[in-house]
Protein backbone atom coordinates (compact mmCIF):
# COMPACT_ATOMS: atom_id res chain seq x y z
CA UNK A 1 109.68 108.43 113.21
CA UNK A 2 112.65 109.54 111.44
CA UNK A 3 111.32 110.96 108.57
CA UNK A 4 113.58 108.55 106.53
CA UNK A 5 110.46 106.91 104.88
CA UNK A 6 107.28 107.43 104.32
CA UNK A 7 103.97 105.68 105.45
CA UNK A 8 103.38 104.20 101.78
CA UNK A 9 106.82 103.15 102.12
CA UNK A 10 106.34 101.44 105.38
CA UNK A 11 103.24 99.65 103.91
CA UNK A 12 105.46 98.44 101.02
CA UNK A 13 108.57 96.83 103.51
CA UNK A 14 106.31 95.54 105.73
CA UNK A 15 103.40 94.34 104.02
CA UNK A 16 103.02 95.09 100.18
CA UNK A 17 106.78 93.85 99.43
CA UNK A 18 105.89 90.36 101.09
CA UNK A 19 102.57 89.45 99.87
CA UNK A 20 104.41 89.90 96.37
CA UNK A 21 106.87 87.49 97.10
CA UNK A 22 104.65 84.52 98.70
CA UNK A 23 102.59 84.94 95.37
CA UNK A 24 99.59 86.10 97.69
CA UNK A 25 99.31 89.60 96.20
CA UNK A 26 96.90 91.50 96.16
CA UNK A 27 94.70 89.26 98.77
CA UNK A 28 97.33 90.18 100.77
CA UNK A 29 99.31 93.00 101.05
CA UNK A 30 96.96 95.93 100.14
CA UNK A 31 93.53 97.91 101.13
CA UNK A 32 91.23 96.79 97.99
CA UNK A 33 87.91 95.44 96.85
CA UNK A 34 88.34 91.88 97.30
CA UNK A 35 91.41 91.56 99.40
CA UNK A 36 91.22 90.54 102.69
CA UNK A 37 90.31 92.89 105.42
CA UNK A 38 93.54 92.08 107.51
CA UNK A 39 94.99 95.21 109.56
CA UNK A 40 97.60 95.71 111.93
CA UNK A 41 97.20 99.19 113.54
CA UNK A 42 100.87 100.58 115.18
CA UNK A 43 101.63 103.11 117.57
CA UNK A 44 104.55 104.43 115.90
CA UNK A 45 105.53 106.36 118.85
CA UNK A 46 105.24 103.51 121.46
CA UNK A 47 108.99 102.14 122.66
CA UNK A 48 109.08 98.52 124.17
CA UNK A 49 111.84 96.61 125.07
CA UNK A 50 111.44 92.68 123.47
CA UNK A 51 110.97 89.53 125.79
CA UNK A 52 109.88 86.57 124.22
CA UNK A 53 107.25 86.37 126.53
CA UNK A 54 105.49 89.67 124.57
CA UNK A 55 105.90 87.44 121.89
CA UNK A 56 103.12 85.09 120.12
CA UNK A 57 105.27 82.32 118.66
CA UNK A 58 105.91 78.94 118.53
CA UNK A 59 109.25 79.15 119.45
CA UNK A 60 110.98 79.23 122.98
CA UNK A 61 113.83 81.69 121.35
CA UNK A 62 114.10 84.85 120.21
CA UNK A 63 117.22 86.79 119.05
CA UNK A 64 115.82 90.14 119.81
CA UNK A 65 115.44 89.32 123.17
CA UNK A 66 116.65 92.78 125.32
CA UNK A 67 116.03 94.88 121.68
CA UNK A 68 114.99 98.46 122.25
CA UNK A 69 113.04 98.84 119.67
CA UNK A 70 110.50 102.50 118.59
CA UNK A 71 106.90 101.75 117.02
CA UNK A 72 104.83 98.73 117.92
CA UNK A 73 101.44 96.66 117.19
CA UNK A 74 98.02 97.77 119.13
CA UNK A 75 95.51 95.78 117.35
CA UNK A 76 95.76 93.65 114.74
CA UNK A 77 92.60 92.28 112.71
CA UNK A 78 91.31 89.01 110.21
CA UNK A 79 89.18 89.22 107.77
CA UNK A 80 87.85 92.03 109.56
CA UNK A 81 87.63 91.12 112.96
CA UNK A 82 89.69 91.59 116.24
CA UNK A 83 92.43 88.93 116.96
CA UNK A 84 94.72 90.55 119.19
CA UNK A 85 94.88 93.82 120.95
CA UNK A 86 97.32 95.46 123.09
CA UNK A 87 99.85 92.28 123.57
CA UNK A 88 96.30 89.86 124.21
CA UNK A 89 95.25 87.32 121.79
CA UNK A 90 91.22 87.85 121.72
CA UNK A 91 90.44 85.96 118.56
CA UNK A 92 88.71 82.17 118.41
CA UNK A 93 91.20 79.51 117.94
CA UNK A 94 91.12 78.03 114.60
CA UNK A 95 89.70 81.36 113.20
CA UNK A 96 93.01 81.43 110.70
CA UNK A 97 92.88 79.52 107.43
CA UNK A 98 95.58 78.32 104.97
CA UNK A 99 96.06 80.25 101.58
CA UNK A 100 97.26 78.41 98.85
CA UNK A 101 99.42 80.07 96.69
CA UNK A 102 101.48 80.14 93.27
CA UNK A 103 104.91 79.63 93.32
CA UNK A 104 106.63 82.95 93.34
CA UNK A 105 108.11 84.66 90.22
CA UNK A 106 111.15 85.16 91.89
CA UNK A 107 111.89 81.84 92.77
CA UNK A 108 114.53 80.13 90.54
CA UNK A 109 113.67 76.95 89.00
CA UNK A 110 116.51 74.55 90.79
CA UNK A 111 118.03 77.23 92.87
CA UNK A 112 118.25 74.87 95.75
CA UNK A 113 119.45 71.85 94.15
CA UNK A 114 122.68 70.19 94.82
């Protein structure tokens, strides 16, 4: 909102970036022939103030609990279809499914050994 980056930019950070680095590019990650059809659609102009209870985690914590924060999620879709809009999950349970992937090329062989 800014003007500090643009939307290609913003794809990159929050999607793009990501799927690169969990070896799940480009089924992930981009709009292409053969990817999967997942979308999150933002209203960039929408301000909410976090509560975990907006949230749809596991977890009974977060640390951006009272965060201001400008832009935010409307709908978000799976393979092409509607799993959550406006806050409410609206998708079948179970309609998720595991991707294996490659290990990353970033990760360093060893890097968490002792």
């Amino acid at each position: 909102m800014k003007g500090r980056i643009d939307l290609n930019r913003f794809v990159a950070l929050t999607a793009t970036n990501h799927a690169r680095t969990y070896g799940l590019y480009p089924r992930k990650g981009t709009i292409a022939v053969g990817s999967d059809a997942d979308l999150v659609l933002w209203d960039p102009e929408r301000t909410v103030t976090i509560t975990h209870d907006l949230l749809q985690d596991g977890s009974d914590y977060t640390p951006y609990q009272g965060l201001e924060v400008t832009g935010w999620p409307v709908l978000t879709m799976v393979r092409g279809r509607v799993v959550a809009q406006e806050g409410e999950v609206v998708g079948e349970k179970g309609y998720g499914t595991y991707l294996a992937r490659e290990k990353s090329p970033l990760a360093r062989s060893g890097h968490n050994k002792q």
